[in-house]
PDBML (XML) file of the C-alpha atoms, coordinates in Angstrom:
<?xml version="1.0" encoding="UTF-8" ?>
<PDBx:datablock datablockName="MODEL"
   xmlns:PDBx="http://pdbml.pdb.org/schema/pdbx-v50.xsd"
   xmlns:xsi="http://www.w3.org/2001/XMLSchema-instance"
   xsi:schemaLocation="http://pdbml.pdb.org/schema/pdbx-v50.xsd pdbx-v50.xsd">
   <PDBx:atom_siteCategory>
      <PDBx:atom_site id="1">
         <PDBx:B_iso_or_equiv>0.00</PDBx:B_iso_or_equiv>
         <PDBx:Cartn_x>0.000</PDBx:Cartn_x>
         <PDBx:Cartn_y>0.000</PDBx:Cartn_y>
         <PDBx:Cartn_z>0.000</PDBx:Cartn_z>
         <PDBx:auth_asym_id>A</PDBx:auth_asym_id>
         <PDBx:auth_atom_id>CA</PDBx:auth_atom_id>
         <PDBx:auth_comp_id>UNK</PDBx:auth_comp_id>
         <PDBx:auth_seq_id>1</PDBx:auth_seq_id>
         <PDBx:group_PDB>ATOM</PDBx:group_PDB>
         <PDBx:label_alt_id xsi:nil="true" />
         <PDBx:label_asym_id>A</PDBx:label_asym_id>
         <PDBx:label_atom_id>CA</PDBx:label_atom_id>
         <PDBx:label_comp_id>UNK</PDBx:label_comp_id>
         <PDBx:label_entity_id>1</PDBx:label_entity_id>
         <PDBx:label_seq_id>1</PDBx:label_seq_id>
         <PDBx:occupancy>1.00</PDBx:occupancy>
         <PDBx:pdbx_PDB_model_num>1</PDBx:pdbx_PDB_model_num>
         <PDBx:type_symbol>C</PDBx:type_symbol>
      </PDBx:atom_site>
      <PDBx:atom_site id="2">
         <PDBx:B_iso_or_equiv>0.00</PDBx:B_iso_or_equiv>
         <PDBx:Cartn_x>2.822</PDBx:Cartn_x>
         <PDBx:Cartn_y>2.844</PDBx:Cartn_y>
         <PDBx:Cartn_z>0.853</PDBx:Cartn_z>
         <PDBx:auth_asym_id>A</PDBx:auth_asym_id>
         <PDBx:auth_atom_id>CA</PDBx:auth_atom_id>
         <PDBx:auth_comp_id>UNK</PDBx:auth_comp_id>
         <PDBx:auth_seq_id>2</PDBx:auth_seq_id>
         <PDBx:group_PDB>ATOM</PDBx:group_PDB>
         <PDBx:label_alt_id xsi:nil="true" />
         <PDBx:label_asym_id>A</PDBx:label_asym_id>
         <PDBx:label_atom_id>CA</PDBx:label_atom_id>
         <PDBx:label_comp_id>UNK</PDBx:label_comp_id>
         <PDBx:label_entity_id>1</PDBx:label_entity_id>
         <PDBx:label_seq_id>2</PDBx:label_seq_id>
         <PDBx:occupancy>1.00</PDBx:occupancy>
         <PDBx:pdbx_PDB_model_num>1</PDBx:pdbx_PDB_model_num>
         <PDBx:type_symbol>C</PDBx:type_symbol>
      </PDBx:atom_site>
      <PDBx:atom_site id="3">
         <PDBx:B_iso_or_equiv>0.00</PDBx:B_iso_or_equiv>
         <PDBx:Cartn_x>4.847</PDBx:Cartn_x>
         <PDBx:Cartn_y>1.936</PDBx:Cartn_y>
         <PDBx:Cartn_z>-2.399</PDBx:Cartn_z>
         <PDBx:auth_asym_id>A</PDBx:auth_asym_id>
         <PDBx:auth_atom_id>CA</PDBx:auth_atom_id>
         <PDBx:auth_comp_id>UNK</PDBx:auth_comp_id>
         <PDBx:auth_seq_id>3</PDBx:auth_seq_id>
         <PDBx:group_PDB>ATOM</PDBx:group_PDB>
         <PDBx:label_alt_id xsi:nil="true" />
         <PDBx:label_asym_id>A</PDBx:label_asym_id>
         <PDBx:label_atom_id>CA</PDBx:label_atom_id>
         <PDBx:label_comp_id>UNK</PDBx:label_comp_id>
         <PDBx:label_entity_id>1</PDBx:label_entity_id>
         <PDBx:label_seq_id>3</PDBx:label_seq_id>
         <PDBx:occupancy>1.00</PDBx:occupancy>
         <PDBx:pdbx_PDB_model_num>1</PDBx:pdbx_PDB_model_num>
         <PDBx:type_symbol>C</PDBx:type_symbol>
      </PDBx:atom_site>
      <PDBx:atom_site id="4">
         <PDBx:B_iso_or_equiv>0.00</PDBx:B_iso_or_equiv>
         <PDBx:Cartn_x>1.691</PDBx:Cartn_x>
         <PDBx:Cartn_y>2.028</PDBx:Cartn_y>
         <PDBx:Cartn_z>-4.176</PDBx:Cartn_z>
         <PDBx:auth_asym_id>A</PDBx:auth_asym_id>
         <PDBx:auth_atom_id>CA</PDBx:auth_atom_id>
         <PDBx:auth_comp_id>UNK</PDBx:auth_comp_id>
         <PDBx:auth_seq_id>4</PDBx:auth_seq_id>
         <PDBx:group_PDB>ATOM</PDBx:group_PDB>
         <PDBx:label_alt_id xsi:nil="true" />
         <PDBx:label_asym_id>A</PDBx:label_asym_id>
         <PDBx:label_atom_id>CA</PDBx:label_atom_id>
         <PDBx:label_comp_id>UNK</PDBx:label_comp_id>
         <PDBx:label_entity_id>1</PDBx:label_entity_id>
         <PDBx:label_seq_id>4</PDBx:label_seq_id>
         <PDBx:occupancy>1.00</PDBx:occupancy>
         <PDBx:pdbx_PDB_model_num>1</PDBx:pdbx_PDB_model_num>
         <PDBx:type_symbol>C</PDBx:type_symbol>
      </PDBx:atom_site>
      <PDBx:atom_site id="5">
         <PDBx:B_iso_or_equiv>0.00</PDBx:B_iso_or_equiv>
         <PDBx:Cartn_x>0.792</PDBx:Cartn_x>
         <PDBx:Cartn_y>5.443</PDBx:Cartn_y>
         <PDBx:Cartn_z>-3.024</PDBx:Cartn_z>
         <PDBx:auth_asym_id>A</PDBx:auth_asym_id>
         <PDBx:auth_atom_id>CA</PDBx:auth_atom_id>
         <PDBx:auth_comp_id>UNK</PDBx:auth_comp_id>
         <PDBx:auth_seq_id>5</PDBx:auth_seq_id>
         <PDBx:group_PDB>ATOM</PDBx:group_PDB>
         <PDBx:label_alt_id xsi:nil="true" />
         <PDBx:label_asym_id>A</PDBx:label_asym_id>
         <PDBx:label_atom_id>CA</PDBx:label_atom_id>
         <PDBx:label_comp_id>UNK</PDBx:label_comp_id>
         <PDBx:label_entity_id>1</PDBx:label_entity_id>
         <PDBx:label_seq_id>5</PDBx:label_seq_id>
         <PDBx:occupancy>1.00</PDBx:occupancy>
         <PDBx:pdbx_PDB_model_num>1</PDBx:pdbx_PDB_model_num>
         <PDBx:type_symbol>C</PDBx:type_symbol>
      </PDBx:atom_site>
      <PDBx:atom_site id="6">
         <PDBx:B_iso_or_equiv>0.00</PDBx:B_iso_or_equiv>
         <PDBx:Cartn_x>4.846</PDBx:Cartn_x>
         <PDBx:Cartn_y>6.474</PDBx:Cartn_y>
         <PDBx:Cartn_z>-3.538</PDBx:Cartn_z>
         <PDBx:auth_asym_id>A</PDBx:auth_asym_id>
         <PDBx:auth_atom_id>CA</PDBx:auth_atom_id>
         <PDBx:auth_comp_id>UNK</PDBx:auth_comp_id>
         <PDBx:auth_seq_id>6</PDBx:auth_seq_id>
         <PDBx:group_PDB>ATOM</PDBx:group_PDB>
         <PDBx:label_alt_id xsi:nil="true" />
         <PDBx:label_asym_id>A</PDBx:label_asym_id>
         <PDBx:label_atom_id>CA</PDBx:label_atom_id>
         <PDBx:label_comp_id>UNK</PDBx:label_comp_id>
         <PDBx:label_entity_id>1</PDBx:label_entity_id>
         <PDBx:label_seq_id>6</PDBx:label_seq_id>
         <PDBx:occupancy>1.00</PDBx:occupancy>
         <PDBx:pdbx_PDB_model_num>1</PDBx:pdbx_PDB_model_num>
         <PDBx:type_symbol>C</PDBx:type_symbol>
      </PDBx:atom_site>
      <PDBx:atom_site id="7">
         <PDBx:B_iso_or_equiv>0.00</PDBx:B_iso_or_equiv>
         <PDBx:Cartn_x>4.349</PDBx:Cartn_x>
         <PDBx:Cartn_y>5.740</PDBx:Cartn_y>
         <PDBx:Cartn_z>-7.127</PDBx:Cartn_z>
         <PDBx:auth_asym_id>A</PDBx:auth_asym_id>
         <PDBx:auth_atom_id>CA</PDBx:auth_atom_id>
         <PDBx:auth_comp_id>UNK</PDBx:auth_comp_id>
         <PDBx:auth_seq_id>7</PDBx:auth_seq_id>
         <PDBx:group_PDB>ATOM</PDBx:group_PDB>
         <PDBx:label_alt_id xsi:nil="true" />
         <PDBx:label_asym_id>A</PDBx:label_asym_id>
         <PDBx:label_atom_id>CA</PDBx:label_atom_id>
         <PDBx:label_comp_id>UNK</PDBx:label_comp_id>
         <PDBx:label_entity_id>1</PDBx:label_entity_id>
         <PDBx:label_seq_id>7</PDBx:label_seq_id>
         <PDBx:occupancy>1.00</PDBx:occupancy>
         <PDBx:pdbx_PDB_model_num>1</PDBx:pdbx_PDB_model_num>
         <PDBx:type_symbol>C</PDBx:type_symbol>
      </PDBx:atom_site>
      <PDBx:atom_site id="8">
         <PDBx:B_iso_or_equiv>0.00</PDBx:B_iso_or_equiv>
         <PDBx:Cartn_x>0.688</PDBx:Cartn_x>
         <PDBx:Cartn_y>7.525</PDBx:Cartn_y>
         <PDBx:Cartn_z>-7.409</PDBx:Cartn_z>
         <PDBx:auth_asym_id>A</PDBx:auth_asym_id>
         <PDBx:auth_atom_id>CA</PDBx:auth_atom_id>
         <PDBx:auth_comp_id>UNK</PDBx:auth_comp_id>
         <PDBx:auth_seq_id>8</PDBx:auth_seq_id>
         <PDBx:group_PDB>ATOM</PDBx:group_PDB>
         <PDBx:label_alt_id xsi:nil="true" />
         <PDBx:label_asym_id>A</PDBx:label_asym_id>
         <PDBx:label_atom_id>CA</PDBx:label_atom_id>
         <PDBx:label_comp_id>UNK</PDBx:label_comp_id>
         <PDBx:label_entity_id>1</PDBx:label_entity_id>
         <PDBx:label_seq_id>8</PDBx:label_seq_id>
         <PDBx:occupancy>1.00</PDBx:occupancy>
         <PDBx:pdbx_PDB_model_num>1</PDBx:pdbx_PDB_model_num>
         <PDBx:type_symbol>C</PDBx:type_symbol>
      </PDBx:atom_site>
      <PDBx:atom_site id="9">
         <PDBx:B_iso_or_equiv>0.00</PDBx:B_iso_or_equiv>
         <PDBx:Cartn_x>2.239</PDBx:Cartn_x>
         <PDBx:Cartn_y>10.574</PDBx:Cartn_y>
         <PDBx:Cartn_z>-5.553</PDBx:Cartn_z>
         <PDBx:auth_asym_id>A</PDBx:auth_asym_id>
         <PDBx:auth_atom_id>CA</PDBx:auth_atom_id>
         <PDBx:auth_comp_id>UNK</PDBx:auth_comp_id>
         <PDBx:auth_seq_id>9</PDBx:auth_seq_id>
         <PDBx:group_PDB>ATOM</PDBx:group_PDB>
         <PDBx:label_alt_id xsi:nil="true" />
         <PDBx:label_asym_id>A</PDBx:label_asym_id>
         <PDBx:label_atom_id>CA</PDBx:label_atom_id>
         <PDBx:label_comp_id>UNK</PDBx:label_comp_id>
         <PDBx:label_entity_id>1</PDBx:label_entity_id>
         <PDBx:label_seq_id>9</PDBx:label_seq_id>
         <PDBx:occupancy>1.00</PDBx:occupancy>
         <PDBx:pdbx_PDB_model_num>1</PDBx:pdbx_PDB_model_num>
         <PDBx:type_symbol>C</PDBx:type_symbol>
      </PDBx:atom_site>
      <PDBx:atom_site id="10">
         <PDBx:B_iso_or_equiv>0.00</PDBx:B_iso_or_equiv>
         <PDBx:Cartn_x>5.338</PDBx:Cartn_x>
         <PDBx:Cartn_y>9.997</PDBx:Cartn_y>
         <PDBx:Cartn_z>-8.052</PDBx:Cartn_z>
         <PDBx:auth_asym_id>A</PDBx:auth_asym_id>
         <PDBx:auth_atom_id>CA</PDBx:auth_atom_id>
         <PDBx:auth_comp_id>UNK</PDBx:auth_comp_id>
         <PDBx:auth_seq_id>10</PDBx:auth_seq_id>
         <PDBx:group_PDB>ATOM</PDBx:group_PDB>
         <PDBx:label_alt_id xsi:nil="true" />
         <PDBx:label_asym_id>A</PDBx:label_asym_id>
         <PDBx:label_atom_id>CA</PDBx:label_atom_id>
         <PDBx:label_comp_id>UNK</PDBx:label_comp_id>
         <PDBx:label_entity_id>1</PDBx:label_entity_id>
         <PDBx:label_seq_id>10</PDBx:label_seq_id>
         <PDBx:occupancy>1.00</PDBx:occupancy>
         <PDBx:pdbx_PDB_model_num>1</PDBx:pdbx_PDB_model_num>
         <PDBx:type_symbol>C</PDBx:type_symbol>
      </PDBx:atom_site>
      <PDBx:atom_site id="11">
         <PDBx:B_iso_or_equiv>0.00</PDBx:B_iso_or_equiv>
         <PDBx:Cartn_x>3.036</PDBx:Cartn_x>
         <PDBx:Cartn_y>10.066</PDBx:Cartn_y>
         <PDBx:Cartn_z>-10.860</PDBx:Cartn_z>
         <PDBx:auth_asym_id>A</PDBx:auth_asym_id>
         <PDBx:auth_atom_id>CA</PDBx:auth_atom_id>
         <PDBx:auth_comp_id>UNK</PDBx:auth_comp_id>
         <PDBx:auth_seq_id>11</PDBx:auth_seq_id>
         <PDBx:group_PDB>ATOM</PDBx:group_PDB>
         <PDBx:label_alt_id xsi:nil="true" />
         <PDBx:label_asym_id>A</PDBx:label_asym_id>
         <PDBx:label_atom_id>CA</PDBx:label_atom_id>
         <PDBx:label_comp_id>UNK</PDBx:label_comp_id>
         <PDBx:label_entity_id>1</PDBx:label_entity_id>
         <PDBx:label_seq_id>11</PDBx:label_seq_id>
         <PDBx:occupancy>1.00</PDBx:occupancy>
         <PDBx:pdbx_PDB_model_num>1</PDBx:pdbx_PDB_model_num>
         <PDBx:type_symbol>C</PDBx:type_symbol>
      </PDBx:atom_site>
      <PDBx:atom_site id="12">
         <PDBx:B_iso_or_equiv>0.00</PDBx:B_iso_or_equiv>
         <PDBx:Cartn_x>0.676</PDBx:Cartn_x>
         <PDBx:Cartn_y>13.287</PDBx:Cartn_y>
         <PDBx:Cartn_z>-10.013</PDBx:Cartn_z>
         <PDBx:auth_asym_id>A</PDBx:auth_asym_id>
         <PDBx:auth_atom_id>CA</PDBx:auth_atom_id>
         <PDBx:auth_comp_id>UNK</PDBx:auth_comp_id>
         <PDBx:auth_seq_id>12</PDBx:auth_seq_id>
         <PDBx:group_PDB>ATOM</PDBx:group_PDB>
         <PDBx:label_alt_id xsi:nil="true" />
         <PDBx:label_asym_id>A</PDBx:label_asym_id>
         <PDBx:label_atom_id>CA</PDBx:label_atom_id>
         <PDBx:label_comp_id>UNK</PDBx:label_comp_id>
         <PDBx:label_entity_id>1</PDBx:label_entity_id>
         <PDBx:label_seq_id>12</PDBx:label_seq_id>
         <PDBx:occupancy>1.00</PDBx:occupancy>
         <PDBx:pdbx_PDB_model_num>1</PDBx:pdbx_PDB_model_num>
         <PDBx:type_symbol>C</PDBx:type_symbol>
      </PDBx:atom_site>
      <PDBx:atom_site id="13">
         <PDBx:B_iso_or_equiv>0.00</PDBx:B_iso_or_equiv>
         <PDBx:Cartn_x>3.857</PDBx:Cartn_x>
         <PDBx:Cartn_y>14.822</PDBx:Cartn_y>
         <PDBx:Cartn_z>-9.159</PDBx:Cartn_z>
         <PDBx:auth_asym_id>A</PDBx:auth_asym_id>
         <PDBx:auth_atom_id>CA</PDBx:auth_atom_id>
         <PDBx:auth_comp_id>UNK</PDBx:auth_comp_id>
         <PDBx:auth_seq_id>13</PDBx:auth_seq_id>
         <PDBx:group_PDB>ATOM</PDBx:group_PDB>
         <PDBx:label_alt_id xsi:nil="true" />
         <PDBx:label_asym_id>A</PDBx:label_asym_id>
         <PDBx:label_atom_id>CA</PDBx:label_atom_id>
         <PDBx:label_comp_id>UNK</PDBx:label_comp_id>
         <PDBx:label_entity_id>1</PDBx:label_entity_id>
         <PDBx:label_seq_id>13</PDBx:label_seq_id>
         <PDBx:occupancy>1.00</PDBx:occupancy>
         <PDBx:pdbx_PDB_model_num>1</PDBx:pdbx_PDB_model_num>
         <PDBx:type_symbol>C</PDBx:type_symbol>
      </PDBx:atom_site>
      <PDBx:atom_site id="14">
         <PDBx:B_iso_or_equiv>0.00</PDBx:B_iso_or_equiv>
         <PDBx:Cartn_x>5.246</PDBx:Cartn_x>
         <PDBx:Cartn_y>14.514</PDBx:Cartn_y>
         <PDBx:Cartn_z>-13.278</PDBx:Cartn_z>
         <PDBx:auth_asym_id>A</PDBx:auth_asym_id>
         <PDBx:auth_atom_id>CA</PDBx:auth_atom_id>
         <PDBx:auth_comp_id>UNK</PDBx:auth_comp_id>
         <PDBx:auth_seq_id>14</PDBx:auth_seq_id>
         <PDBx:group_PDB>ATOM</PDBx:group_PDB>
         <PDBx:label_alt_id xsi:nil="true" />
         <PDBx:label_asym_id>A</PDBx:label_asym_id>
         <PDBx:label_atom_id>CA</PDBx:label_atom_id>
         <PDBx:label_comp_id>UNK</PDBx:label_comp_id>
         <PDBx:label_entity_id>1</PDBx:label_entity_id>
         <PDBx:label_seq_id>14</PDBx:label_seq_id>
         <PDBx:occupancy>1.00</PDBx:occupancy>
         <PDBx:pdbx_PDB_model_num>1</PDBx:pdbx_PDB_model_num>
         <PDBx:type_symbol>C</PDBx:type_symbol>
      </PDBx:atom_site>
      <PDBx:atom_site id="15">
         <PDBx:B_iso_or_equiv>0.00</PDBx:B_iso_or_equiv>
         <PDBx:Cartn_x>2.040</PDBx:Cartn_x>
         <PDBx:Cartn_y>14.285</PDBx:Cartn_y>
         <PDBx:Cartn_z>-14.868</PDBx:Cartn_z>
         <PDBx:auth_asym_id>A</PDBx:auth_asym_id>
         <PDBx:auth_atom_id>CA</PDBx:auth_atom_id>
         <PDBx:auth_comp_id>UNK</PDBx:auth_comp_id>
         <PDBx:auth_seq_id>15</PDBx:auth_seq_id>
         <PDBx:group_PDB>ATOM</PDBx:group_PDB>
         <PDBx:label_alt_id xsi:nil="true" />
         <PDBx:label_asym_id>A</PDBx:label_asym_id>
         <PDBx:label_atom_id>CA</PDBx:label_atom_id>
         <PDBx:label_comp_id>UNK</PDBx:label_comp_id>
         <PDBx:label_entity_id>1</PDBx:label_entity_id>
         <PDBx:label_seq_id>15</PDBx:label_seq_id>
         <PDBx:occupancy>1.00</PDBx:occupancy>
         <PDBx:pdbx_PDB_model_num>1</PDBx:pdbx_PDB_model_num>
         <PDBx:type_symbol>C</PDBx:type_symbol>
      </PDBx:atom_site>
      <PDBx:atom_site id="16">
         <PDBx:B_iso_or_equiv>0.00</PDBx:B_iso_or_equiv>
         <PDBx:Cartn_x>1.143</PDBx:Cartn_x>
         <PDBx:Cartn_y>18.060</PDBx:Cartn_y>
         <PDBx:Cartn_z>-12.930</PDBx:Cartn_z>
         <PDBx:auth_asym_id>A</PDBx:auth_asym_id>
         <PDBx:auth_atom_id>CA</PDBx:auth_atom_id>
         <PDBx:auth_comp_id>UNK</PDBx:auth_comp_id>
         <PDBx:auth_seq_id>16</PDBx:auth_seq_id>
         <PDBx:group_PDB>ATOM</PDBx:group_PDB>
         <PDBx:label_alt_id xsi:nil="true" />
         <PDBx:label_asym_id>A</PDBx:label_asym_id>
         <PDBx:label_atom_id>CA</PDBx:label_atom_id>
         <PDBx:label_comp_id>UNK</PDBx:label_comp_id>
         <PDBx:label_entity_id>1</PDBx:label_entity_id>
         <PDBx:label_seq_id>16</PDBx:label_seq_id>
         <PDBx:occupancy>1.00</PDBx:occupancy>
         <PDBx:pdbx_PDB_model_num>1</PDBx:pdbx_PDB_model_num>
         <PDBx:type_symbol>C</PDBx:type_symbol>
      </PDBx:atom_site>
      <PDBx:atom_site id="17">
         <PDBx:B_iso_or_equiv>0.00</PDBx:B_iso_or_equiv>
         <PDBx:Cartn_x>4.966</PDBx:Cartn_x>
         <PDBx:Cartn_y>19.360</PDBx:Cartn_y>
         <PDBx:Cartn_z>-14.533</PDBx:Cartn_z>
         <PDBx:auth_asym_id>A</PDBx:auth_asym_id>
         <PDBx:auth_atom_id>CA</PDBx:auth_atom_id>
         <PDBx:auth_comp_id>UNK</PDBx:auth_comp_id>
         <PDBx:auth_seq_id>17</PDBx:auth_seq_id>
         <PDBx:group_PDB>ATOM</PDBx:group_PDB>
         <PDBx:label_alt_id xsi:nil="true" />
         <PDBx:label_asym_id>A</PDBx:label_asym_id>
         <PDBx:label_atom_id>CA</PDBx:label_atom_id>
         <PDBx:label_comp_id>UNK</PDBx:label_comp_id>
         <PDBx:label_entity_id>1</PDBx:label_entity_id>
         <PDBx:label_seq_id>17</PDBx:label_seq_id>
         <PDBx:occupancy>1.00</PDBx:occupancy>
         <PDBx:pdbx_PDB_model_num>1</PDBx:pdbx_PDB_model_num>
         <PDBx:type_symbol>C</PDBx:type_symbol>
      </PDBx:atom_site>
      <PDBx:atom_site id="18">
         <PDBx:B_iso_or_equiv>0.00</PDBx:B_iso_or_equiv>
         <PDBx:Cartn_x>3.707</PDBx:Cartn_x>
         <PDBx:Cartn_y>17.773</PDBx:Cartn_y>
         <PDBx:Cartn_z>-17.544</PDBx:Cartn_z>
         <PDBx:auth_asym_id>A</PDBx:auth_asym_id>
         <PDBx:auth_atom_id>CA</PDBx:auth_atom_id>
         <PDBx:auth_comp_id>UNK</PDBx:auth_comp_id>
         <PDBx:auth_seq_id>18</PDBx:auth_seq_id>
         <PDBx:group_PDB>ATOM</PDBx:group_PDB>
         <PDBx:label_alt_id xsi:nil="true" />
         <PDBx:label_asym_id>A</PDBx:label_asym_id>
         <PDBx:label_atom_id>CA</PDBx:label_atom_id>
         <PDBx:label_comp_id>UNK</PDBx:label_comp_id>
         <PDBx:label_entity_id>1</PDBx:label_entity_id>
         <PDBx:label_seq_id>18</PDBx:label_seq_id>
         <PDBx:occupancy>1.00</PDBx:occupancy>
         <PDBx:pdbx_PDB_model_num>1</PDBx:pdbx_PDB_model_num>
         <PDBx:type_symbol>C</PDBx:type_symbol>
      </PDBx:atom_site>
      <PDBx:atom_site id="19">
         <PDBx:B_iso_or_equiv>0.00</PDBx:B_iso_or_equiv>
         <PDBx:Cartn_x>0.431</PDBx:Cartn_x>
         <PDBx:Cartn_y>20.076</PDBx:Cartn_y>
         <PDBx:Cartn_z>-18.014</PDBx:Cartn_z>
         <PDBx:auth_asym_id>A</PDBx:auth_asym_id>
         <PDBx:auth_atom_id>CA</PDBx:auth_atom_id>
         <PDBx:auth_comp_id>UNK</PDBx:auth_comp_id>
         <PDBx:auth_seq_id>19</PDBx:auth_seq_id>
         <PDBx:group_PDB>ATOM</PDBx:group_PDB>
         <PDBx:label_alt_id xsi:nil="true" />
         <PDBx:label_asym_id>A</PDBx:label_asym_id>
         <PDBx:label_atom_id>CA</PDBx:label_atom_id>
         <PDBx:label_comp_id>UNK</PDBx:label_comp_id>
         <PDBx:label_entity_id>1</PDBx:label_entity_id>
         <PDBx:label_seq_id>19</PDBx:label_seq_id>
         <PDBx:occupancy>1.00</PDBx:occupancy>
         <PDBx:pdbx_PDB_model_num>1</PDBx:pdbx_PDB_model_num>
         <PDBx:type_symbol>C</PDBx:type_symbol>
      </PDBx:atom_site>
      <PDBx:atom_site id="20">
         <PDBx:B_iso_or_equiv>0.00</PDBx:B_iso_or_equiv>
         <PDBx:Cartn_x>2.526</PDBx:Cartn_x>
         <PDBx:Cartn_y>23.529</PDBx:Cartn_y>
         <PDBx:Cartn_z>-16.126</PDBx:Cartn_z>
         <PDBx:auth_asym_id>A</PDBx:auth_asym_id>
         <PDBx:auth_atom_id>CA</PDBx:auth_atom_id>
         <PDBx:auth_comp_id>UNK</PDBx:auth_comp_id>
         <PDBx:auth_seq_id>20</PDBx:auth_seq_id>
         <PDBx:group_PDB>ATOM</PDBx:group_PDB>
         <PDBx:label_alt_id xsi:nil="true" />
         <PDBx:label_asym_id>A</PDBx:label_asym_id>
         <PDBx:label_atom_id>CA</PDBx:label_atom_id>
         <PDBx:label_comp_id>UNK</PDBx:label_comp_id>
         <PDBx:label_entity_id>1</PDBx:label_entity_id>
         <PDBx:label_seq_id>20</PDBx:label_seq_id>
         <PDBx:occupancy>1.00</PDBx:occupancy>
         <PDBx:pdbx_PDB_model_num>1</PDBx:pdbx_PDB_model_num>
         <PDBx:type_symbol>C</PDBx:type_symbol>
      </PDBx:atom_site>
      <PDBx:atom_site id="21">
         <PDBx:B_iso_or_equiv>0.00</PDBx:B_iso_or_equiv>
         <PDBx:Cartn_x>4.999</PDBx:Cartn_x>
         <PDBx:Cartn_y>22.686</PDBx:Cartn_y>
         <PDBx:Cartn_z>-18.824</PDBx:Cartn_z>
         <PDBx:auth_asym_id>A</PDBx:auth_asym_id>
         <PDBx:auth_atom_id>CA</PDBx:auth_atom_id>
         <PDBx:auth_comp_id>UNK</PDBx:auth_comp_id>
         <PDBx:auth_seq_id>21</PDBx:auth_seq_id>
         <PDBx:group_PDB>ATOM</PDBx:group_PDB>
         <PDBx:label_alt_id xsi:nil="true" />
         <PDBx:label_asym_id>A</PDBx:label_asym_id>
         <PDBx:label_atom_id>CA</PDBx:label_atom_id>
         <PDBx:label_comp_id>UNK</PDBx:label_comp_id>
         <PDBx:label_entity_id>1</PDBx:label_entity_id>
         <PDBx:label_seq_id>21</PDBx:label_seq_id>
         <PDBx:occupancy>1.00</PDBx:occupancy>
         <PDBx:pdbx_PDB_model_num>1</PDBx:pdbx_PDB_model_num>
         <PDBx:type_symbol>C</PDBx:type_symbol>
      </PDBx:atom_site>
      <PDBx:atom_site id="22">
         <PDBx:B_iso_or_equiv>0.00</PDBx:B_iso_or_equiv>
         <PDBx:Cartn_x>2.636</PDBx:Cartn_x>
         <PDBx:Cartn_y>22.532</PDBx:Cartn_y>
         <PDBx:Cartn_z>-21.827</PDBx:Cartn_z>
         <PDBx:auth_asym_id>A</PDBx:auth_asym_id>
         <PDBx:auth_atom_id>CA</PDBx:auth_atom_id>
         <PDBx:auth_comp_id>UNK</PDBx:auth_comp_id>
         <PDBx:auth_seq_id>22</PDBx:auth_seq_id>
         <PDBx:group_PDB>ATOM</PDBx:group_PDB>
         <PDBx:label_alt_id xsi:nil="true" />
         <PDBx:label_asym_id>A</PDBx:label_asym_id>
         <PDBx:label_atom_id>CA</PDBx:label_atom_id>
         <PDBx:label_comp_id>UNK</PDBx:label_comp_id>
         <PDBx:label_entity_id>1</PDBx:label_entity_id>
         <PDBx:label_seq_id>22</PDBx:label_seq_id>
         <PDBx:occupancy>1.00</PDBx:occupancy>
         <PDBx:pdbx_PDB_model_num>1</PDBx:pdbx_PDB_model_num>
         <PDBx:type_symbol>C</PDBx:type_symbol>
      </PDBx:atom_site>
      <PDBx:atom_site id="23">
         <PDBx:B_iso_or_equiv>0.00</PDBx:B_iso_or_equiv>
         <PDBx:Cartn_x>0.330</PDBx:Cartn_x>
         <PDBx:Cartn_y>25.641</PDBx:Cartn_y>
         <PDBx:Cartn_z>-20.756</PDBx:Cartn_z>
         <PDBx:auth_asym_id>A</PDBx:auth_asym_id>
         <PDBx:auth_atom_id>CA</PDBx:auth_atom_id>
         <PDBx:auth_comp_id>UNK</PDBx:auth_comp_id>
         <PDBx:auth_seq_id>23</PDBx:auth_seq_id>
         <PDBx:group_PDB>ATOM</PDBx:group_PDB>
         <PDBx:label_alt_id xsi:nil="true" />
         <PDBx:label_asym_id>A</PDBx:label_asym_id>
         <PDBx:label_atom_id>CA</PDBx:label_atom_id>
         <PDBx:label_comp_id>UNK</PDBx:label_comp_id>
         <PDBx:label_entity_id>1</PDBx:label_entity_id>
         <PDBx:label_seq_id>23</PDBx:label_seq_id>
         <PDBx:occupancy>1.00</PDBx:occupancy>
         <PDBx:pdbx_PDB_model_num>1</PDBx:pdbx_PDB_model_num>
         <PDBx:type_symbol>C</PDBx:type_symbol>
      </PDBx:atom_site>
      <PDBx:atom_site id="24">
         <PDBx:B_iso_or_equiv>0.00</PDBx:B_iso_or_equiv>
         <PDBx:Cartn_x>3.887</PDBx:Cartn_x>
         <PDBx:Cartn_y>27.769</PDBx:Cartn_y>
         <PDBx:Cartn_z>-20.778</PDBx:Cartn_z>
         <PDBx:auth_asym_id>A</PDBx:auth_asym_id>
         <PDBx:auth_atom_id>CA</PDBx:auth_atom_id>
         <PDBx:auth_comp_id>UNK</PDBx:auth_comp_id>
         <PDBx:auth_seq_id>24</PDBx:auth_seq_id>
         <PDBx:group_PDB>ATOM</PDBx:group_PDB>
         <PDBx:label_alt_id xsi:nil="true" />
         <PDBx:label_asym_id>A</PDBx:label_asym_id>
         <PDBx:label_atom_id>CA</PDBx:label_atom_id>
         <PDBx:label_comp_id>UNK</PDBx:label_comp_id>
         <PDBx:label_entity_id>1</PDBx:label_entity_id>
         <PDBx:label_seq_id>24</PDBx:label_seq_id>
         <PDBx:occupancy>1.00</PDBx:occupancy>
         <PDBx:pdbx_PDB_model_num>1</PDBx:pdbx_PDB_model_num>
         <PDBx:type_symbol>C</PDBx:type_symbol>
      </PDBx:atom_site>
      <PDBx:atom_site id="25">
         <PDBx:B_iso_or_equiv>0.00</PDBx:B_iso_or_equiv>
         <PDBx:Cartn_x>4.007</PDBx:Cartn_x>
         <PDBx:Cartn_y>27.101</PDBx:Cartn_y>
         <PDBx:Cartn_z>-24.490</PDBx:Cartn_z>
         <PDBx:auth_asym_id>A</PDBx:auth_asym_id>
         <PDBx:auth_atom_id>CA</PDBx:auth_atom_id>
         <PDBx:auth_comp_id>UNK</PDBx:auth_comp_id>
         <PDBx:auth_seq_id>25</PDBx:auth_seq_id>
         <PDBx:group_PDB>ATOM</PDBx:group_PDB>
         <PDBx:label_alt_id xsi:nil="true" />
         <PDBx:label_asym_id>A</PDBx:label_asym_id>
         <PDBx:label_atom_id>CA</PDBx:label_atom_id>
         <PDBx:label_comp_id>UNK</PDBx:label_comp_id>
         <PDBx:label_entity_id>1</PDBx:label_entity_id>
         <PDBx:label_seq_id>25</PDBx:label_seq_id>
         <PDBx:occupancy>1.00</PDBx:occupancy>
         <PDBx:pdbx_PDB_model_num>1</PDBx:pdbx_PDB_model_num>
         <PDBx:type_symbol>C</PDBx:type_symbol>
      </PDBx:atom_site>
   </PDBx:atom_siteCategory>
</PDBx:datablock>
């Protein structure tokens, strides 16, 4: 369950760089 959740809060993490990334260009 905790490495799960590591790896979902990993994931939001990137995926939320991801969108701030695209809406700059």
């Amino acid at each position: 369950e905790t490495a799960l959740e590591r790896t979902n809060k990993k994931f939001i993490k990137r995926f939320n760089y991801l969108e701030a990334e695209a809406k700059k260009i």
